[in-house]
PDB file of N, CA and C in Angstrom:
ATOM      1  N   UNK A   1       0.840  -1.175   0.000  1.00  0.00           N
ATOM      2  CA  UNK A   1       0.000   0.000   0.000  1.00  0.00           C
ATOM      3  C   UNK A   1       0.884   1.238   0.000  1.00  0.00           C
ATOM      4  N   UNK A   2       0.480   2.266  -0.727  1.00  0.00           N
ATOM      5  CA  UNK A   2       1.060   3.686  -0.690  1.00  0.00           C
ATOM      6  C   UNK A   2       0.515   4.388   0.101  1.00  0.00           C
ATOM      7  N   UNK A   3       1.045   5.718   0.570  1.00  0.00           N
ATOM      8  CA  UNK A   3       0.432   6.283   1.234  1.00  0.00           C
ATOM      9  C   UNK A   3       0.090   7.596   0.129  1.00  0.00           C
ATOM     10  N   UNK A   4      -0.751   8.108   0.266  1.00  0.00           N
ATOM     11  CA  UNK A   4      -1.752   9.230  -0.372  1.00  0.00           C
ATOM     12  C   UNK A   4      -1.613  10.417  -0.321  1.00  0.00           C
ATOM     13  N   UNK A   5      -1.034  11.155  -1.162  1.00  0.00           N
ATOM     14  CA  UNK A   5      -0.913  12.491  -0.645  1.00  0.00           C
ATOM     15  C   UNK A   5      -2.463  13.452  -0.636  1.00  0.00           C
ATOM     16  N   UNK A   6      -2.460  14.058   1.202  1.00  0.00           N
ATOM     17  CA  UNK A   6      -3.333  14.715   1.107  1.00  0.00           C
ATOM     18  C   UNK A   6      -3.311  16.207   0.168  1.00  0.00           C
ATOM     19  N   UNK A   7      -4.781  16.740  -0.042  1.00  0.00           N
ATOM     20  CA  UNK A   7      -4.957  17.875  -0.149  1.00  0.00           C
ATOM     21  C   UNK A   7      -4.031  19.052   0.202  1.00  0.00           C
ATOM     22  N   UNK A   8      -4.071  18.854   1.762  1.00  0.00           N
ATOM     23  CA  UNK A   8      -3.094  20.159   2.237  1.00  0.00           C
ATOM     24  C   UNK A   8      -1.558  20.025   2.141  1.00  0.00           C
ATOM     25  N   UNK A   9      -1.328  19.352   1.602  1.00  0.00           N
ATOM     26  CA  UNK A   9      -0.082  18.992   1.502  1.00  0.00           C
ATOM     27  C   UNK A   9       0.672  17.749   2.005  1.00  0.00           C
ATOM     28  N   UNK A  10       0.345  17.355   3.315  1.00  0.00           N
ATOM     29  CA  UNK A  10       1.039  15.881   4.078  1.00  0.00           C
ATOM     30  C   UNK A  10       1.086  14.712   3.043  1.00  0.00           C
ATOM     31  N   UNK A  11       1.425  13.516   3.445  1.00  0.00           N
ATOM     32  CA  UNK A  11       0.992  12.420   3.363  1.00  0.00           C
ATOM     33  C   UNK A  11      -0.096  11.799   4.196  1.00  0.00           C
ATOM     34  N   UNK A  12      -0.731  10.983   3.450  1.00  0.00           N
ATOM     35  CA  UNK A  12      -1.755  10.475   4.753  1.00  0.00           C
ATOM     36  C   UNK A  12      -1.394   8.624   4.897  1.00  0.00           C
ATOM     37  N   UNK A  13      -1.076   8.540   5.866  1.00  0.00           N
ATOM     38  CA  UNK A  13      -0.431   6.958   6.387  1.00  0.00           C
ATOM     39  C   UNK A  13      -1.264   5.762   6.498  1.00  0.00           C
ATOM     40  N   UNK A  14      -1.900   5.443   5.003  1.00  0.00           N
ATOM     41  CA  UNK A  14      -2.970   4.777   4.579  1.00  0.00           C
ATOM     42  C   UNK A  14      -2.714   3.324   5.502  1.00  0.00           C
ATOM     43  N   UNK A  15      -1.174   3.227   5.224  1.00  0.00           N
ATOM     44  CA  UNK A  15      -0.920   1.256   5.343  1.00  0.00           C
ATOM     45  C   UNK A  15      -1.148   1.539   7.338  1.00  0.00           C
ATOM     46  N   UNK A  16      -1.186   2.268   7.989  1.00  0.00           N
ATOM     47  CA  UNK A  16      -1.194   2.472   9.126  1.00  0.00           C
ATOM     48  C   UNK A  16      -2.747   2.760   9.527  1.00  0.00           C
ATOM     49  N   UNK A  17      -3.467   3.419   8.741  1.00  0.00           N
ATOM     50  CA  UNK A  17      -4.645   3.410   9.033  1.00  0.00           C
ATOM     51  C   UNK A  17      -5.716   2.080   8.911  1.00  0.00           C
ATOM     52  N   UNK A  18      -4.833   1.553   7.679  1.00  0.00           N
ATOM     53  CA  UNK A  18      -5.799  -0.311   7.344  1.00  0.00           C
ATOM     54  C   UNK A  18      -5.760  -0.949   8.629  1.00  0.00           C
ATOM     55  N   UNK A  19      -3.630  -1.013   9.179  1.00  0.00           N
ATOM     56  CA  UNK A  19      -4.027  -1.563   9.959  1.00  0.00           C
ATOM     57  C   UNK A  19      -4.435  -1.486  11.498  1.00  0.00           C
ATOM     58  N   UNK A  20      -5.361  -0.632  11.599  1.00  0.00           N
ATOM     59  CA  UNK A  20      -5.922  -0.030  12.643  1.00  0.00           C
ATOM     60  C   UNK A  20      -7.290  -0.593  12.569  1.00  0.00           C
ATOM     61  N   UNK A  21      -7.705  -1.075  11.671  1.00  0.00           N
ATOM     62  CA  UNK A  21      -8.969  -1.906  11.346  1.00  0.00           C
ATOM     63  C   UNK A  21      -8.613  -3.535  11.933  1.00  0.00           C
ATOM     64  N   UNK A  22      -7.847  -3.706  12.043  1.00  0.00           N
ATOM     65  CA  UNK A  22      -7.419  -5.647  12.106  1.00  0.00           C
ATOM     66  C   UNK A  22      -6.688  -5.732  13.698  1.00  0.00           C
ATOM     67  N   UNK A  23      -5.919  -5.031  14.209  1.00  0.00           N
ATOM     68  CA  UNK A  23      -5.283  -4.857  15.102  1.00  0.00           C
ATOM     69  C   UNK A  23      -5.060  -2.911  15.658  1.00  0.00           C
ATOM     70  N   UNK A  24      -6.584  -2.478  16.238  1.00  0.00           N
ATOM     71  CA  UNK A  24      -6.451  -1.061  16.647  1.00  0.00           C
ATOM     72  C   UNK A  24      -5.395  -0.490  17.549  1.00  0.00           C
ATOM     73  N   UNK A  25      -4.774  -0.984  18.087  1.00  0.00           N
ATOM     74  CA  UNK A  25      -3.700  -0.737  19.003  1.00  0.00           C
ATOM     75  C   UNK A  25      -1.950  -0.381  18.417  1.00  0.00           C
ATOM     76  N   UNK A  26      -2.241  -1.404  17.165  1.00  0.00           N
ATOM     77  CA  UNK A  26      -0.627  -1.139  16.919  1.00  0.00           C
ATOM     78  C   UNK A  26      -0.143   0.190  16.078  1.00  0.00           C
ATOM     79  N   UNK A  27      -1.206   0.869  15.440  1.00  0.00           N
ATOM     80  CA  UNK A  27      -0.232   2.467  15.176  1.00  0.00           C
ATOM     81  C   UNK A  27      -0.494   2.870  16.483  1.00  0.00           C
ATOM     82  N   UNK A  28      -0.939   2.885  17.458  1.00  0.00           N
ATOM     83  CA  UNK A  28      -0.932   4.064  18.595  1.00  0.00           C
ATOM     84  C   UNK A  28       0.599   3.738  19.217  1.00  0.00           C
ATOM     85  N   UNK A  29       1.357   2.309  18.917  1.00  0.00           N
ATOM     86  CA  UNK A  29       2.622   1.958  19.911  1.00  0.00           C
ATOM     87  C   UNK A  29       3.679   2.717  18.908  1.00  0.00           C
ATOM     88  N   UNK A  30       3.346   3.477  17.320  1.00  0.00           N
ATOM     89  CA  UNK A  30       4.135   3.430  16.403  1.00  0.00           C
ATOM     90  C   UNK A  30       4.809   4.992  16.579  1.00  0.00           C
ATOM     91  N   UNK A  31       5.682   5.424  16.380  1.00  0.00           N
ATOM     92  CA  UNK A  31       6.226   7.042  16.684  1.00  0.00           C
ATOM     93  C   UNK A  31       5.279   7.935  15.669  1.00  0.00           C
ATOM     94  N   UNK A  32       5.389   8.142  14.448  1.00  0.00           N
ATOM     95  CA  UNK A  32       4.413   8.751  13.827  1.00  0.00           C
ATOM     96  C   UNK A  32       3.006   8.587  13.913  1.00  0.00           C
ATOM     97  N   UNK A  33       2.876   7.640  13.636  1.00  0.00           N
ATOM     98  CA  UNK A  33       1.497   7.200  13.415  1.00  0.00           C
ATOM     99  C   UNK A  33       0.656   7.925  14.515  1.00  0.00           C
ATOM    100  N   UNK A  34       0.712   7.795  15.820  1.00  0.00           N
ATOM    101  CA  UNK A  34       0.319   7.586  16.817  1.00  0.00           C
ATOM    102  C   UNK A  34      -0.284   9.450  16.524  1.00  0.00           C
ATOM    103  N   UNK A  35       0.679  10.377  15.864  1.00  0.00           N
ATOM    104  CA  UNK A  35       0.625  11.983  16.123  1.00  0.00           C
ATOM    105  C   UNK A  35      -0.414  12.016  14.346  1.00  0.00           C
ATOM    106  N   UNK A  36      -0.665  11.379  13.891  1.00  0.00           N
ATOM    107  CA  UNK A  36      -1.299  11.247  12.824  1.00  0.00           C
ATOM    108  C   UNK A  36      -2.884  11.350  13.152  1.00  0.00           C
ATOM    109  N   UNK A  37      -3.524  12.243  12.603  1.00  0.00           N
ATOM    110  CA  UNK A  37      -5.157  12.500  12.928  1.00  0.00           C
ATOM    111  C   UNK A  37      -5.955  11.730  12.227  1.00  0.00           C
ATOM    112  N   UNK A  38      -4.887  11.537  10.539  1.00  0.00           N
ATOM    113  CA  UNK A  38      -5.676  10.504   9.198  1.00  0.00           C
ATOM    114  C   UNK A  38      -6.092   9.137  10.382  1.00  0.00           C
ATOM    115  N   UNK A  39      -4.898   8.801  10.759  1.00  0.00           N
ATOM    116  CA  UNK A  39      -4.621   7.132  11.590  1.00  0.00           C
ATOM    117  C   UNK A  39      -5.061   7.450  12.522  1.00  0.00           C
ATOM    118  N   UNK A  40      -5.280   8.437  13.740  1.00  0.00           N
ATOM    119  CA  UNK A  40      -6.254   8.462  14.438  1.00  0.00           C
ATOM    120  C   UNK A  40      -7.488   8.221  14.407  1.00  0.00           C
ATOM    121  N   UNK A  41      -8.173   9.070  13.593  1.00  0.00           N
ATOM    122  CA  UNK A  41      -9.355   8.521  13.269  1.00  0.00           C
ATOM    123  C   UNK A  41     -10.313   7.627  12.860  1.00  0.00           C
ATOM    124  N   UNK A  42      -9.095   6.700  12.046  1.00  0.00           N
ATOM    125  CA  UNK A  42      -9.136   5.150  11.962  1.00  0.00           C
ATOM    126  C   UNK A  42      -8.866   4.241  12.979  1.00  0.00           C
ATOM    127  N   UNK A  43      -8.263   4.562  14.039  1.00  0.00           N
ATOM    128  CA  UNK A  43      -8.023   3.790  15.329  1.00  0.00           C
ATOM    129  C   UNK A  43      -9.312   3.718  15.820  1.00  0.00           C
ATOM    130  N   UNK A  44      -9.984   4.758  16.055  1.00  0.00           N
ATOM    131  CA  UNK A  44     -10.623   4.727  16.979  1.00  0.00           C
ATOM    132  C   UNK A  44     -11.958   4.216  16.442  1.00  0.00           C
ATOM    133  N   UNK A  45     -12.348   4.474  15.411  1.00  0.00           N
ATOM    134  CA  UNK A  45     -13.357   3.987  14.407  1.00  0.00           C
ATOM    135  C   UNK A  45     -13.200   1.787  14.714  1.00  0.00           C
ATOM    136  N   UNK A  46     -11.637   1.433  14.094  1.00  0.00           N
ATOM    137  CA  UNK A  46     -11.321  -0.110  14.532  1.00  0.00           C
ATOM    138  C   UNK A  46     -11.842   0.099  15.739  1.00  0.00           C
ATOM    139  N   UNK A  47     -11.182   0.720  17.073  1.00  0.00           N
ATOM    140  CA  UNK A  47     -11.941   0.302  18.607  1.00  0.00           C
ATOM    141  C   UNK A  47     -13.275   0.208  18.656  1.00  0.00           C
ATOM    142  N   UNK A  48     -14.059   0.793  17.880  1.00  0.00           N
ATOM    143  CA  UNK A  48     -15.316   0.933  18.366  1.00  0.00           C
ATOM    144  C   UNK A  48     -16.151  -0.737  17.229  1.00  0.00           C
ATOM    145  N   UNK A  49     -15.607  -1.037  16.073  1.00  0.00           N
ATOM    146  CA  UNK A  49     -15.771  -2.390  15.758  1.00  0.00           C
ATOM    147  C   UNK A  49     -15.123  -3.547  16.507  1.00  0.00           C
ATOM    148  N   UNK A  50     -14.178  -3.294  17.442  1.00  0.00           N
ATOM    149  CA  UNK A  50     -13.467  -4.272  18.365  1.00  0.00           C
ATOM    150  C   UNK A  50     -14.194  -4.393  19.382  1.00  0.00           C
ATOM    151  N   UNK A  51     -14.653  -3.055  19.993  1.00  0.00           N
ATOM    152  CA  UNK A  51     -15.938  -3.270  21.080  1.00  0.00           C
ATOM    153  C   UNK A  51     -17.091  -3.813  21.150  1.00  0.00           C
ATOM    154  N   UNK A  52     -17.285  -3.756  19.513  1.00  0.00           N
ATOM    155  CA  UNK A  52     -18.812  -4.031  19.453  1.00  0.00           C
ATOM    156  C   UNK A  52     -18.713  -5.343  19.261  1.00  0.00           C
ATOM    157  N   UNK A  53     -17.703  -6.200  18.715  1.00  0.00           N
ATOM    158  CA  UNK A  53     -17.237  -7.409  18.458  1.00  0.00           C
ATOM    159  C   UNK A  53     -17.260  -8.494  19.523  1.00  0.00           C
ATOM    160  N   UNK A  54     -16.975  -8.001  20.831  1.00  0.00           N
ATOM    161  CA  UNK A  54     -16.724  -8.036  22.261  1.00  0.00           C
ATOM    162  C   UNK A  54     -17.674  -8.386  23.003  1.00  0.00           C
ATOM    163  N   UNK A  55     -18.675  -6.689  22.931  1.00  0.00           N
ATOM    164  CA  UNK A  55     -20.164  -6.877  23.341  1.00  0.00           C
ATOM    165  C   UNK A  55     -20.922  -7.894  22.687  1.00  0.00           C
ATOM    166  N   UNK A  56     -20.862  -8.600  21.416  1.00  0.00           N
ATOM    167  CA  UNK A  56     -22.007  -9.711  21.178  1.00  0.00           C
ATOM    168  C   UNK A  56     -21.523 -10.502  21.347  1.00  0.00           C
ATOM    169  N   UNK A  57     -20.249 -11.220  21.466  1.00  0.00           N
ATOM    170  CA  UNK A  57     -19.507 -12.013  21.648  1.00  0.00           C
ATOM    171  C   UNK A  57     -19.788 -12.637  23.193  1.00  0.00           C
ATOM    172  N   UNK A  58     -19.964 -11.550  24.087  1.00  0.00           N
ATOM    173  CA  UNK A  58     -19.747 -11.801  25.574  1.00  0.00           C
ATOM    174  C   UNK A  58     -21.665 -12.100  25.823  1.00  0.00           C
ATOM    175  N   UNK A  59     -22.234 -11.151  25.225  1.00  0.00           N
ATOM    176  CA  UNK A  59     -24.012 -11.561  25.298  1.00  0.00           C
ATOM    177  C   UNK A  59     -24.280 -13.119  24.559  1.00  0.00           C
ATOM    178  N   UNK A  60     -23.845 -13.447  23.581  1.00  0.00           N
ATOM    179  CA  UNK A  60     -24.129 -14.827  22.562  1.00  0.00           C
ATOM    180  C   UNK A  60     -23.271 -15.709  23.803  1.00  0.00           C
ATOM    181  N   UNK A  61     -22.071 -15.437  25.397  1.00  0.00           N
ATOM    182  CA  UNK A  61     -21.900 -16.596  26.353  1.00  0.00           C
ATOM    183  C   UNK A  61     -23.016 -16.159  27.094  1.00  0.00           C
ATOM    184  N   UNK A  62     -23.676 -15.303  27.824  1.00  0.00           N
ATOM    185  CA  UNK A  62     -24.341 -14.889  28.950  1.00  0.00           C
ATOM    186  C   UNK A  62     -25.858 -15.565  28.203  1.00  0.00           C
ATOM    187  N   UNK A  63     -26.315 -14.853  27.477  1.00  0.00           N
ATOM    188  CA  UNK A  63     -27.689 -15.521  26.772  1.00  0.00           C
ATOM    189  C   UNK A  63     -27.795 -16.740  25.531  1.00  0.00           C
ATOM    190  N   UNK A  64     -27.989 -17.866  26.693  1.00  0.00           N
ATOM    191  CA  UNK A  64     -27.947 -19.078  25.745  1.00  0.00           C
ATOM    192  C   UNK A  64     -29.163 -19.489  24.824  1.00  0.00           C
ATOM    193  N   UNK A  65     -29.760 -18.884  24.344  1.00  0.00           N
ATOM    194  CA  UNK A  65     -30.902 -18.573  23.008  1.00  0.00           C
ATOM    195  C   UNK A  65     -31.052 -18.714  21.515  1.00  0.00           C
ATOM    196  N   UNK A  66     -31.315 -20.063  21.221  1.00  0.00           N
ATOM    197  CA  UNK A  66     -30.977 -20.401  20.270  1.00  0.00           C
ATOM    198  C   UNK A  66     -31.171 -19.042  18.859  1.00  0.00           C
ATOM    199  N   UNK A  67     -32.706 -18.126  19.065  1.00  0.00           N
ATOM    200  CA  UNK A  67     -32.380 -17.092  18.994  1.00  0.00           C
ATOM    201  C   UNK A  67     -31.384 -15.962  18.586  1.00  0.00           C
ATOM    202  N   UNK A  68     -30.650 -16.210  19.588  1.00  0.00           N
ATOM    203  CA  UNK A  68     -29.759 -15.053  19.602  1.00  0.00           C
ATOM    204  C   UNK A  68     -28.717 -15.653  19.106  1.00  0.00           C
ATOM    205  N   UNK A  69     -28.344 -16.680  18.367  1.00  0.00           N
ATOM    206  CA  UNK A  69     -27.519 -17.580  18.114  1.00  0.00           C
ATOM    207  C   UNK A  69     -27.513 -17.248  16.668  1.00  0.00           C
ATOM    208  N   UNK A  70     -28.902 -16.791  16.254  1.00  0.00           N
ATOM    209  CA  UNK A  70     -28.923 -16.347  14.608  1.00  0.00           C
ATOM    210  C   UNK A  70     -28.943 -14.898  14.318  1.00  0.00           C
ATOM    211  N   UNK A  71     -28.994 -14.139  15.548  1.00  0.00           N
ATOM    212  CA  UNK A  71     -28.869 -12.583  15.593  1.00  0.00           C
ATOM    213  C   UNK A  71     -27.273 -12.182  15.295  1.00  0.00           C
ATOM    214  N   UNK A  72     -27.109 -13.115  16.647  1.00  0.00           N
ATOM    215  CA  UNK A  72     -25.416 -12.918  16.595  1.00  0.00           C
ATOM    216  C   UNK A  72     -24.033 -13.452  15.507  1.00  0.00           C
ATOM    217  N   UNK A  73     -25.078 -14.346  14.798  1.00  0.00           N
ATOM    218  CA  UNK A  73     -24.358 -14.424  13.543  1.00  0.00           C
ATOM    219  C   UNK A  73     -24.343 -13.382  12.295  1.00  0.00           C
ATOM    220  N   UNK A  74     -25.908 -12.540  12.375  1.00  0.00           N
ATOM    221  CA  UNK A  74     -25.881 -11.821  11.302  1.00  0.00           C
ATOM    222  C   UNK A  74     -25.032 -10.700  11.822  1.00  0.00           C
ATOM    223  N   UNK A  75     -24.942 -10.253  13.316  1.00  0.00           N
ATOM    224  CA  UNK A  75     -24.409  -8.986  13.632  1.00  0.00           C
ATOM    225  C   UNK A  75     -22.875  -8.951  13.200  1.00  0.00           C
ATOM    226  N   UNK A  76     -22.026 -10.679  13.894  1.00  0.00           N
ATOM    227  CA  UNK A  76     -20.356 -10.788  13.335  1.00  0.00           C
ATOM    228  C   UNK A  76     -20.491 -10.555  11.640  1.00  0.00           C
ATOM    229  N   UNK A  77     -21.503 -10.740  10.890  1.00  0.00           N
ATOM    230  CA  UNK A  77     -21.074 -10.345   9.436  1.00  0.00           C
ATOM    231  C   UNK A  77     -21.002  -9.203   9.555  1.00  0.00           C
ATOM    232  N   UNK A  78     -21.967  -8.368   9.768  1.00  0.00           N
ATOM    233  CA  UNK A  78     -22.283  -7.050   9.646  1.00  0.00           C
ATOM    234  C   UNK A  78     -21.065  -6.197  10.208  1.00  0.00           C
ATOM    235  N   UNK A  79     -20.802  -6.704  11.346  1.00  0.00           N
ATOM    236  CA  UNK A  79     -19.068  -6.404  11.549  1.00  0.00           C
ATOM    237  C   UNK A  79     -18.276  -6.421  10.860  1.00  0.00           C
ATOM    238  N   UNK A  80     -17.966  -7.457  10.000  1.00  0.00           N
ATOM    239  CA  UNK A  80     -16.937  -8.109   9.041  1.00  0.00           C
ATOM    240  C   UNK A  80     -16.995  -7.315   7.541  1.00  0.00           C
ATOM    241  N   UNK A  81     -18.186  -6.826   7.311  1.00  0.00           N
ATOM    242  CA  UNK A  81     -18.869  -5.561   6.592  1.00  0.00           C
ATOM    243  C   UNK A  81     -18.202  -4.323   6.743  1.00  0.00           C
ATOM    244  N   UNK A  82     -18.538  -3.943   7.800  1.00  0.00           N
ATOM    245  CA  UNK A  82     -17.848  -2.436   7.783  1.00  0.00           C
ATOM    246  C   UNK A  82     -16.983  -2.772   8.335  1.00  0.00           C
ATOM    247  N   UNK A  83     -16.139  -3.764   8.716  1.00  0.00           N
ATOM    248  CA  UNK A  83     -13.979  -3.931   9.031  1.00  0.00           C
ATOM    249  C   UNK A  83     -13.796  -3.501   7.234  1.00  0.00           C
ATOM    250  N   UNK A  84     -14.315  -4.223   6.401  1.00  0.00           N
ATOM    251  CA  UNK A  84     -13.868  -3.957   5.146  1.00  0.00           C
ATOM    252  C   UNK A  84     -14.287  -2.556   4.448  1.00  0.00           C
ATOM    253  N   UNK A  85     -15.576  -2.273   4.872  1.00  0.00           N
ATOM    254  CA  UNK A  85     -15.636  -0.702   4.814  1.00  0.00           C
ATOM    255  C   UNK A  85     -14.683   0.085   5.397  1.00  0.00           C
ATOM    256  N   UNK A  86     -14.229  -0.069   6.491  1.00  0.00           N
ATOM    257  CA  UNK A  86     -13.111   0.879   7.025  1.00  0.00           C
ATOM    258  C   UNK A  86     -12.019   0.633   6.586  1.00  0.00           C
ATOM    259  N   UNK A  87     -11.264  -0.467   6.150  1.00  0.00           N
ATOM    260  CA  UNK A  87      -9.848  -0.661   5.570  1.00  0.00           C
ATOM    261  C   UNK A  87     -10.462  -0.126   3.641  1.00  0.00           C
ATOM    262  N   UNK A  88     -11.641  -0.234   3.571  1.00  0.00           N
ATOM    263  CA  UNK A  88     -11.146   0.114   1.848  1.00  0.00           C
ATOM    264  C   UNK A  88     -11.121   1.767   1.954  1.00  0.00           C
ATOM    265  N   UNK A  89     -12.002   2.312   2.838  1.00  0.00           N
ATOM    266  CA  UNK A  89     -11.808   4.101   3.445  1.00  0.00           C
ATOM    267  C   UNK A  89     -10.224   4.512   3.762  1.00  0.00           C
ATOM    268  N   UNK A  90      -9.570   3.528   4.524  1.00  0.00           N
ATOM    269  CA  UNK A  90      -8.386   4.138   4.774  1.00  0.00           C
ATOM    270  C   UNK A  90      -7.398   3.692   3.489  1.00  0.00           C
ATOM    271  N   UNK A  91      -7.600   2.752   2.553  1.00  0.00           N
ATOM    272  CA  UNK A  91      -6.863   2.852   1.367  1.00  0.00           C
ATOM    273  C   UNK A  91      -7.163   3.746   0.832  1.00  0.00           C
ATOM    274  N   UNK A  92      -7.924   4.174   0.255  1.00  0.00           N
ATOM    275  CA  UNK A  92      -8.600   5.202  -0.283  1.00  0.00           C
ATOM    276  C   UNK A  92      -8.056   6.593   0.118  1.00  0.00           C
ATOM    277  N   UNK A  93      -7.685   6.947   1.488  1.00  0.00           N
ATOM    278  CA  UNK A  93      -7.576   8.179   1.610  1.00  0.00           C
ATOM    279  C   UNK A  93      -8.540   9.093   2.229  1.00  0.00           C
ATOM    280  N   UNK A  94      -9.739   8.134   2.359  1.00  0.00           N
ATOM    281  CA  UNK A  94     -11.125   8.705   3.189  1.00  0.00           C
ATOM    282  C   UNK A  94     -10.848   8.850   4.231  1.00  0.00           C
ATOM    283  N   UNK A  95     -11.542  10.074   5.041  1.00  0.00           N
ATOM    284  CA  UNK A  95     -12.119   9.889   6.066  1.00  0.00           C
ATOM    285  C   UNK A  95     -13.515   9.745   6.767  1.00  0.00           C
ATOM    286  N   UNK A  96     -14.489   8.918   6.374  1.00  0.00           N
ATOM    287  CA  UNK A  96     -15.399   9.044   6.178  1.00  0.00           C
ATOM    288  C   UNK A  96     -15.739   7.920   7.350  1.00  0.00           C
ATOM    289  N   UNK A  97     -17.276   8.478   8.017  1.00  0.00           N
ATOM    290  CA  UNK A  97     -17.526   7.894   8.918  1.00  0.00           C
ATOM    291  C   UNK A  97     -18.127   6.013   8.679  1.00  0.00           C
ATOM    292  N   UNK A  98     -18.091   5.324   9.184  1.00  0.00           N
ATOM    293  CA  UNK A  98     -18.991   4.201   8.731  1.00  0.00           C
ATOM    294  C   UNK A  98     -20.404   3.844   9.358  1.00  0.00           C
ATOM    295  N   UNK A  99     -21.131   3.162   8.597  1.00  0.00           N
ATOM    296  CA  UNK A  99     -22.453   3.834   8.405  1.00  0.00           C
ATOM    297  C   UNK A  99     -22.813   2.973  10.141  1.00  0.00           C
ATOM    298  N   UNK A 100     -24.162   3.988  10.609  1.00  0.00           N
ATOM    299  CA  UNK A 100     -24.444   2.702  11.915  1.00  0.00           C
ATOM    300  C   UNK A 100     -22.943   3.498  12.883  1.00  0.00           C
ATOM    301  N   UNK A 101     -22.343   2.692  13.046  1.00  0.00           N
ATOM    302  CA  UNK A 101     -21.545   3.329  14.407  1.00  0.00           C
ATOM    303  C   UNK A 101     -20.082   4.044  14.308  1.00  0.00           C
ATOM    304  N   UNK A 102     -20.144   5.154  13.186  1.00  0.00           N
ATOM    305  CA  UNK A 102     -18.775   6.214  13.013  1.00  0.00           C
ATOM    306  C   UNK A 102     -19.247   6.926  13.689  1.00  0.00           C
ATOM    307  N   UNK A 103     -20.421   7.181  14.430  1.00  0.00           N
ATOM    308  CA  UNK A 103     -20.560   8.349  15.740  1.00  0.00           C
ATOM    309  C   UNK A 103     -19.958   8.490  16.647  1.00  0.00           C
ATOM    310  N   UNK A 104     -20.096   7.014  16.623  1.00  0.00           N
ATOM    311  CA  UNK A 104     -19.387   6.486  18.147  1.00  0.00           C
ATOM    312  C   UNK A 104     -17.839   6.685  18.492  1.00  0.00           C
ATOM    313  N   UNK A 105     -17.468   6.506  17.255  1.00  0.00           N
ATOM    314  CA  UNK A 105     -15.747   6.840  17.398  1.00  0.00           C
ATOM    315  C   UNK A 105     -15.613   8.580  17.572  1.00  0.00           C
ATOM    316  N   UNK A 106     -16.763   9.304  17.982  1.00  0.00           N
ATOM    317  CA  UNK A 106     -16.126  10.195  18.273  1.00  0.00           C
ATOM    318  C   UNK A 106     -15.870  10.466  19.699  1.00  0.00           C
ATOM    319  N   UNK A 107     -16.283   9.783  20.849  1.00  0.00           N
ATOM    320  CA  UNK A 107     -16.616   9.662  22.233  1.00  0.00           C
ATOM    321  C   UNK A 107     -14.878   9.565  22.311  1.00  0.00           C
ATOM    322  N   UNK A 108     -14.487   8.652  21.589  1.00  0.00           N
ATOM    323  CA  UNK A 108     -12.695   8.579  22.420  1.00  0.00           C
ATOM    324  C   UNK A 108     -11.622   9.335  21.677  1.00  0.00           C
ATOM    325  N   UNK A 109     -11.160   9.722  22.972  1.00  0.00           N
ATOM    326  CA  UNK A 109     -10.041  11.333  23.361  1.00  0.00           C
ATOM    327  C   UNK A 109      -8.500  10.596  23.032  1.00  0.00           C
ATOM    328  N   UNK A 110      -8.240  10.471  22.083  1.00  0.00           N
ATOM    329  CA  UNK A 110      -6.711  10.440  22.100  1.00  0.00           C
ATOM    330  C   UNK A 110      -6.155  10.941  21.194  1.00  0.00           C
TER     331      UNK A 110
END
């Protein structure tokens, strides 16, 4: 992957923002990356699909419902959906929210 030259002039640190979708933690350990707003905003966007990943994950052990057994399968796609919505945004050069829960990534401060 290349990285993209923005508008205002920078680069924008595409291969750092993908992988902020698969593993959200590792540009924040990285020296640049971490001061990067493009890759910020993609971090936190991955955390909030890592959370939500978490939350049905931990409800599909607590509620044993056969039910919720077919909810919680459509929800891990729907996850697996916008992980690939957000890595083809950060190839791309987007910053664009993803649909359903890019709100949410605005709640965290880093």
């Amino acid at each position: 992957m290349a990285d993209i030259i923005s508008p205002i002039g920078g680069k924008k640190n595409t291969t750092m923002a993908a992988i902020a979708y698969v593993l959200f933690f590792v540009p924040l350990l990285t020296g640049d990356a971490k001061k990067d707003s493009f890759v910020k905003y993609h971090v936190k966007q991955g955390l909030v699909l890592f959370l939500l990943a978490v939350l049905i994950n931990v409800i599909g052990w607590v509620v044993p419902f056969y039910l919720w057994y077919s909810i919680s399968w459509l929800l891990s796609l729907a996850i697996l959906v916008l992980l690939i919505l957000g890595i083809i945004n950060a190839v791309n050069g987007k910053q664009e929210p993803l649909p359903v829960i890019g709100k949410f990534a605005d709640v965290f401060k880093f």
